[in-house]
Protein backbone atom coordinates (compact mmCIF):
# COMPACT_ATOMS: atom_id res chain seq x y z
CA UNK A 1 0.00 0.00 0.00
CA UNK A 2 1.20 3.49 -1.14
CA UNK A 3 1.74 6.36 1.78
CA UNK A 4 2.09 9.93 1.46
CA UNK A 5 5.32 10.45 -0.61
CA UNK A 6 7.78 12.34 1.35
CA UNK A 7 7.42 15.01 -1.40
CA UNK A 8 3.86 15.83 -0.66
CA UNK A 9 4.74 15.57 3.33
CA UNK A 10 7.68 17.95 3.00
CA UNK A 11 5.56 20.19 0.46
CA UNK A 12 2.42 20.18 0.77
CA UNK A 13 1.34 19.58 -2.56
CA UNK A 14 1.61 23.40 -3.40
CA UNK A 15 4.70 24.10 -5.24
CA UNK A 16 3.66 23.83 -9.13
CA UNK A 17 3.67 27.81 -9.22
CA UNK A 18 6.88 28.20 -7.90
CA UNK A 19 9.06 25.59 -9.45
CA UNK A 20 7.32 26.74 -12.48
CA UNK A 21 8.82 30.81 -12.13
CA UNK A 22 12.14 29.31 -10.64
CA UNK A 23 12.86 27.06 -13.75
CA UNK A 24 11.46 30.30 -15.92
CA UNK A 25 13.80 32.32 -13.78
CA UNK A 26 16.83 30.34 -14.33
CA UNK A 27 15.89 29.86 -18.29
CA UNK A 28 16.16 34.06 -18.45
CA UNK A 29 19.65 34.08 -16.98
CA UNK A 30 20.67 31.82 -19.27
CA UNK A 31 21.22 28.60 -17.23
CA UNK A 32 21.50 25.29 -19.16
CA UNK A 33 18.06 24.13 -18.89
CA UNK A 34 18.42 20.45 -20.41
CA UNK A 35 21.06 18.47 -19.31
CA UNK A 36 18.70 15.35 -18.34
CA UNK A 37 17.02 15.40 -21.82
CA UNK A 38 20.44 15.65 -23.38
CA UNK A 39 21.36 13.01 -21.02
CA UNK A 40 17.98 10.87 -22.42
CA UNK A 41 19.23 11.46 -26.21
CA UNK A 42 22.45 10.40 -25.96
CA UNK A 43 21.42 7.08 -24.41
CA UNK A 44 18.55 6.87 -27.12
CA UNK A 45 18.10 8.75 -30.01
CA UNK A 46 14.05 8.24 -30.32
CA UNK A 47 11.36 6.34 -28.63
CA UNK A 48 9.24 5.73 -26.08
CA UNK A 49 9.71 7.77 -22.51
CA UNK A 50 7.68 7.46 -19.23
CA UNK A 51 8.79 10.47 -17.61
CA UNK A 52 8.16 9.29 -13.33
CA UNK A 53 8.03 12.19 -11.49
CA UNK A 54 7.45 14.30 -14.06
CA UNK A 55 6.67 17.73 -12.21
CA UNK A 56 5.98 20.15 -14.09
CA UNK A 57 6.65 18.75 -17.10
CA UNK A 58 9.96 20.45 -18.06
CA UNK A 59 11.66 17.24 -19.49
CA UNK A 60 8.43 16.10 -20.56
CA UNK A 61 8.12 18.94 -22.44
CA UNK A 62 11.78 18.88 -24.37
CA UNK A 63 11.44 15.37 -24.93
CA UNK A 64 8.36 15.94 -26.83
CA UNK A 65 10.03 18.84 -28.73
CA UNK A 66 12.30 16.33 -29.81
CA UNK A 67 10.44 13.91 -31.42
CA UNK A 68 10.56 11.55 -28.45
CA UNK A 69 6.50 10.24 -27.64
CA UNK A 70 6.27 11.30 -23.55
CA UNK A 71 3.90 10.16 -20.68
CA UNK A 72 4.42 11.88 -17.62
CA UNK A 73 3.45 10.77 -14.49
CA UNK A 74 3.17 12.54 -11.18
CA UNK A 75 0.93 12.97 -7.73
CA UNK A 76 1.21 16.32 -7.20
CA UNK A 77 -1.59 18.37 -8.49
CA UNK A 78 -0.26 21.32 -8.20
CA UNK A 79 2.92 20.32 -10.47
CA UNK A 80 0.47 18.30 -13.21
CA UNK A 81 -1.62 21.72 -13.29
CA UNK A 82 1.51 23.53 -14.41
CA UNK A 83 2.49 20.57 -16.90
CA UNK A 84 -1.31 20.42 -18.14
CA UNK A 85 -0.48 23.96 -19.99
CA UNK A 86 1.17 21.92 -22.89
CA UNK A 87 -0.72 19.16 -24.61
CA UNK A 88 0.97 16.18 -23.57
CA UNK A 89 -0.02 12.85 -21.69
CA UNK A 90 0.04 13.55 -18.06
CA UNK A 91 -1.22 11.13 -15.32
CA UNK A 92 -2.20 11.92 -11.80
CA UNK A 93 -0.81 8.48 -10.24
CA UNK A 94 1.25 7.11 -7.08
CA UNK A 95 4.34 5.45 -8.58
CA UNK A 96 4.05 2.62 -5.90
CA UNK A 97 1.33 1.44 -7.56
CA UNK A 98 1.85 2.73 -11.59
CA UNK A 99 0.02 0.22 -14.05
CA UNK A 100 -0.59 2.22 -17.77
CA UNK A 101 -1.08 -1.16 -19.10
CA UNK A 102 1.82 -0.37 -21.43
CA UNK A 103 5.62 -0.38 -21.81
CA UNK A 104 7.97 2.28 -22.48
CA UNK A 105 11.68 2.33 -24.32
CA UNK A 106 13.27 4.65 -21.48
CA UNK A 107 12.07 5.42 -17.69
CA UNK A 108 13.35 8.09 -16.53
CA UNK A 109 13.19 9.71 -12.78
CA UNK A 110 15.00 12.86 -12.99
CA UNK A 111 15.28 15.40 -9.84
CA UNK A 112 15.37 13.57 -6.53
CA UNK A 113 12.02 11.30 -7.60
CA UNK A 114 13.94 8.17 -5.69
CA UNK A 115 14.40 9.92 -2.19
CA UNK A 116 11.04 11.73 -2.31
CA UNK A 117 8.73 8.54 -2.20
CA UNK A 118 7.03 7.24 0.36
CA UNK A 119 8.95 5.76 3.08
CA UNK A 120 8.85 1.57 2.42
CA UNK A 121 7.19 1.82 -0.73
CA UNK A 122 11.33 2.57 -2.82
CA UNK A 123 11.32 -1.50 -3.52
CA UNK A 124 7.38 -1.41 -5.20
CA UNK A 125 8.34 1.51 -6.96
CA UNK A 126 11.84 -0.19 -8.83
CA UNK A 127 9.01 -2.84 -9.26
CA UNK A 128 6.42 -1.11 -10.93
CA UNK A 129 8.69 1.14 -13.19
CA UNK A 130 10.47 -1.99 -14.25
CA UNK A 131 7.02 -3.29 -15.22
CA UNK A 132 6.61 -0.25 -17.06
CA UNK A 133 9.58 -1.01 -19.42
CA UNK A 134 10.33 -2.87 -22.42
CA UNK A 135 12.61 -6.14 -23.47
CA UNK A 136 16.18 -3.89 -22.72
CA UNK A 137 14.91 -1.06 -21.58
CA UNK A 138 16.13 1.84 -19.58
CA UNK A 139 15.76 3.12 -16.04
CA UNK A 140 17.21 6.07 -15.39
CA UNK A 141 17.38 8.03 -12.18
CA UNK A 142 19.17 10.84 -10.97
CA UNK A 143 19.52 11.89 -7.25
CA UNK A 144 21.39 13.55 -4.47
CA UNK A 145 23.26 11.30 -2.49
CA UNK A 146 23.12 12.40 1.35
CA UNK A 147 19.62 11.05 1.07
CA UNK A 148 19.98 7.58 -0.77
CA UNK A 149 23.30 6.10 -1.28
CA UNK A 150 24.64 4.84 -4.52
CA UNK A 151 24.24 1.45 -3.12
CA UNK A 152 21.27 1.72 -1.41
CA UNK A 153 20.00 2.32 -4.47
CA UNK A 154 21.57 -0.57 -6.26
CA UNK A 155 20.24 -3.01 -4.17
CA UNK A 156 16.48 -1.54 -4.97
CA UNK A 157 17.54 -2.21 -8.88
CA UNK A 158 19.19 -5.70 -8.42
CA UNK A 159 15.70 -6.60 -6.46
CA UNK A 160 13.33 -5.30 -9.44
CA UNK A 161 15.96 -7.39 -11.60
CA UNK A 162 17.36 -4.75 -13.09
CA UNK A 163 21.05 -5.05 -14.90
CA UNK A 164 23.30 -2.30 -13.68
CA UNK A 165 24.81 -0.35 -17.13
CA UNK A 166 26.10 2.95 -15.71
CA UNK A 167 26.65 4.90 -12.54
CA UNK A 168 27.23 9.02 -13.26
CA UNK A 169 27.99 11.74 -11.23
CA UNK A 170 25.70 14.36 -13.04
CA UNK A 171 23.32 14.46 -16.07
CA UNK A 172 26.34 15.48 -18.34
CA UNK A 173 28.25 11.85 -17.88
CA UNK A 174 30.68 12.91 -15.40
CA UNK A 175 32.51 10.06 -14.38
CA UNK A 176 31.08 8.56 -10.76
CA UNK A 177 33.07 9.12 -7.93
CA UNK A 178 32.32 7.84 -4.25
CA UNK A 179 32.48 11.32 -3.28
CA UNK A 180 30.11 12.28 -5.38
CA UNK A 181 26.99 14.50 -4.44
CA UNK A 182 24.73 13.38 -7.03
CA UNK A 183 24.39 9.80 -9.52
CA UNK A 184 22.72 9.70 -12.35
CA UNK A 185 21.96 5.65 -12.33
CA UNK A 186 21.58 3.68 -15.87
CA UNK A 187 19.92 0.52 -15.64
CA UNK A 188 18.62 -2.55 -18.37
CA UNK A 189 15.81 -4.60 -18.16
CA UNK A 190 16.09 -8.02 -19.14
C-alpha cells in the first residue's frame, strides 16, 4: 500500500507555481536548462519515454520537442496543473502502484524522484517502473546522495531485476566518484 510520498509531506502539494517561475527564472539568466534530456538522447536517439516524477513537465516537455513520444506521471496536483499547460499525456498516479497497461523504451526519474517517495514503498516503486519497461529497456534516475546512497539504491535495482549499465555523477556523464553528491543511475531490463 502506497503512503504519502515524502514530497507531498515535505511540500504540501503546493509548489507547481513556484518551481514553475524558478525554472522560468533560471531559463532568463541563461542557465542550461536540459542536461537530463540531453542526457535521455544520448542514451537513445528516439522512442518511447515514461517520464516518473514528471513535475511540471519540463523534461516532458523537451522530450516531446524532440520527437521523443512522452507520458508523464506525477501525484502532485499542483505540479500536473503547471504541466497540463502543454498538450501532452500527463497522469495523476502514485508510482508505488503505476500500471498504464503499457511499456515504455526509457524510464526516466529525474530530480530527486527516488528519495522523495514514500517511506517503504522505494522497492514497489523499482518494481512497478520496471514493469513499465520494455525487453532492454532503460531506467534512469538521478539523485542527491546524502539522502539515498549509490548502493542503497543498487540493491532496490538488483531486487526489481534490473542489470546495472552505468553509474554518473551528473546528467552530463561525469565520471562517478564515491564522493560524489549526485548519480545519475543507468539501468537494463532483461
Amino acid at each position: 500500500m502506497a503512503g504519502m510520498t515524502r514530497w507531498l509531506e515535505e511540500t504540501g502539494g503546493t509548489r507547481g507555481p513556484e518551481y514553475a517561475e524558478r525554472f522560468r527564472r533560471l531559463a532568463e539568466q541563461g542557465a542550461a536548462m536540459h542536461g537530463e534530456a540531453d542526457f535521455v538522447t544520448r542514451l537513445l536517439p528516439s522512442g518511447s519515454v515514461l517520464d516518473a516524477g514528471c513535475g511540471i513537465g519540463r523534461i516532458a516537455v523537451e522530450l516531446a520537442r524532440r520527437g521523443y513520444e512522452v507520458v508523464g506521471v506525477d501525484n502532485d496536483t499542483s505540479m500536473l496543473d503547471v504541466a497540463r499547460e502543454h498538450d501532452l499525456a500527463w497522469v495523476d498516479a502514485d508510482l508505488a502502484t503505476l500500471d498504464l497497461g503499457r511499456t515504455f523504451d526509457l524510464v526516466l526519474c529525474a530530480g530527486n524522484v527516488v528519495v522523495y517517495l514514500a517511506p517503504g514503498t522505494e522497492a514497489a516503486v523499482l518494481e512497478r517502473l520496471t514493469a513499465h519497461l520494455g525487453p532492454g529497456g532503460l531506467l534512469v534516475s538521478g539523485w542527491r546522495t546524502d539522502r539515498l546512497s549509490r548502493a542503497a539504491y543498487d540493491v532496490l535495482t538488483a531486487g526489481a531485476g534490473l542489470e546495472q549499465v552505468a553509474r554518473f555523477s551528473g546528467w552530463s556523464g561525469e565520471p562517478w566518484t564515491e564522493d560524489a553528491d549526485w548519480c545519475v543511475a543507468v539501468d537494463r531490463a532483461r
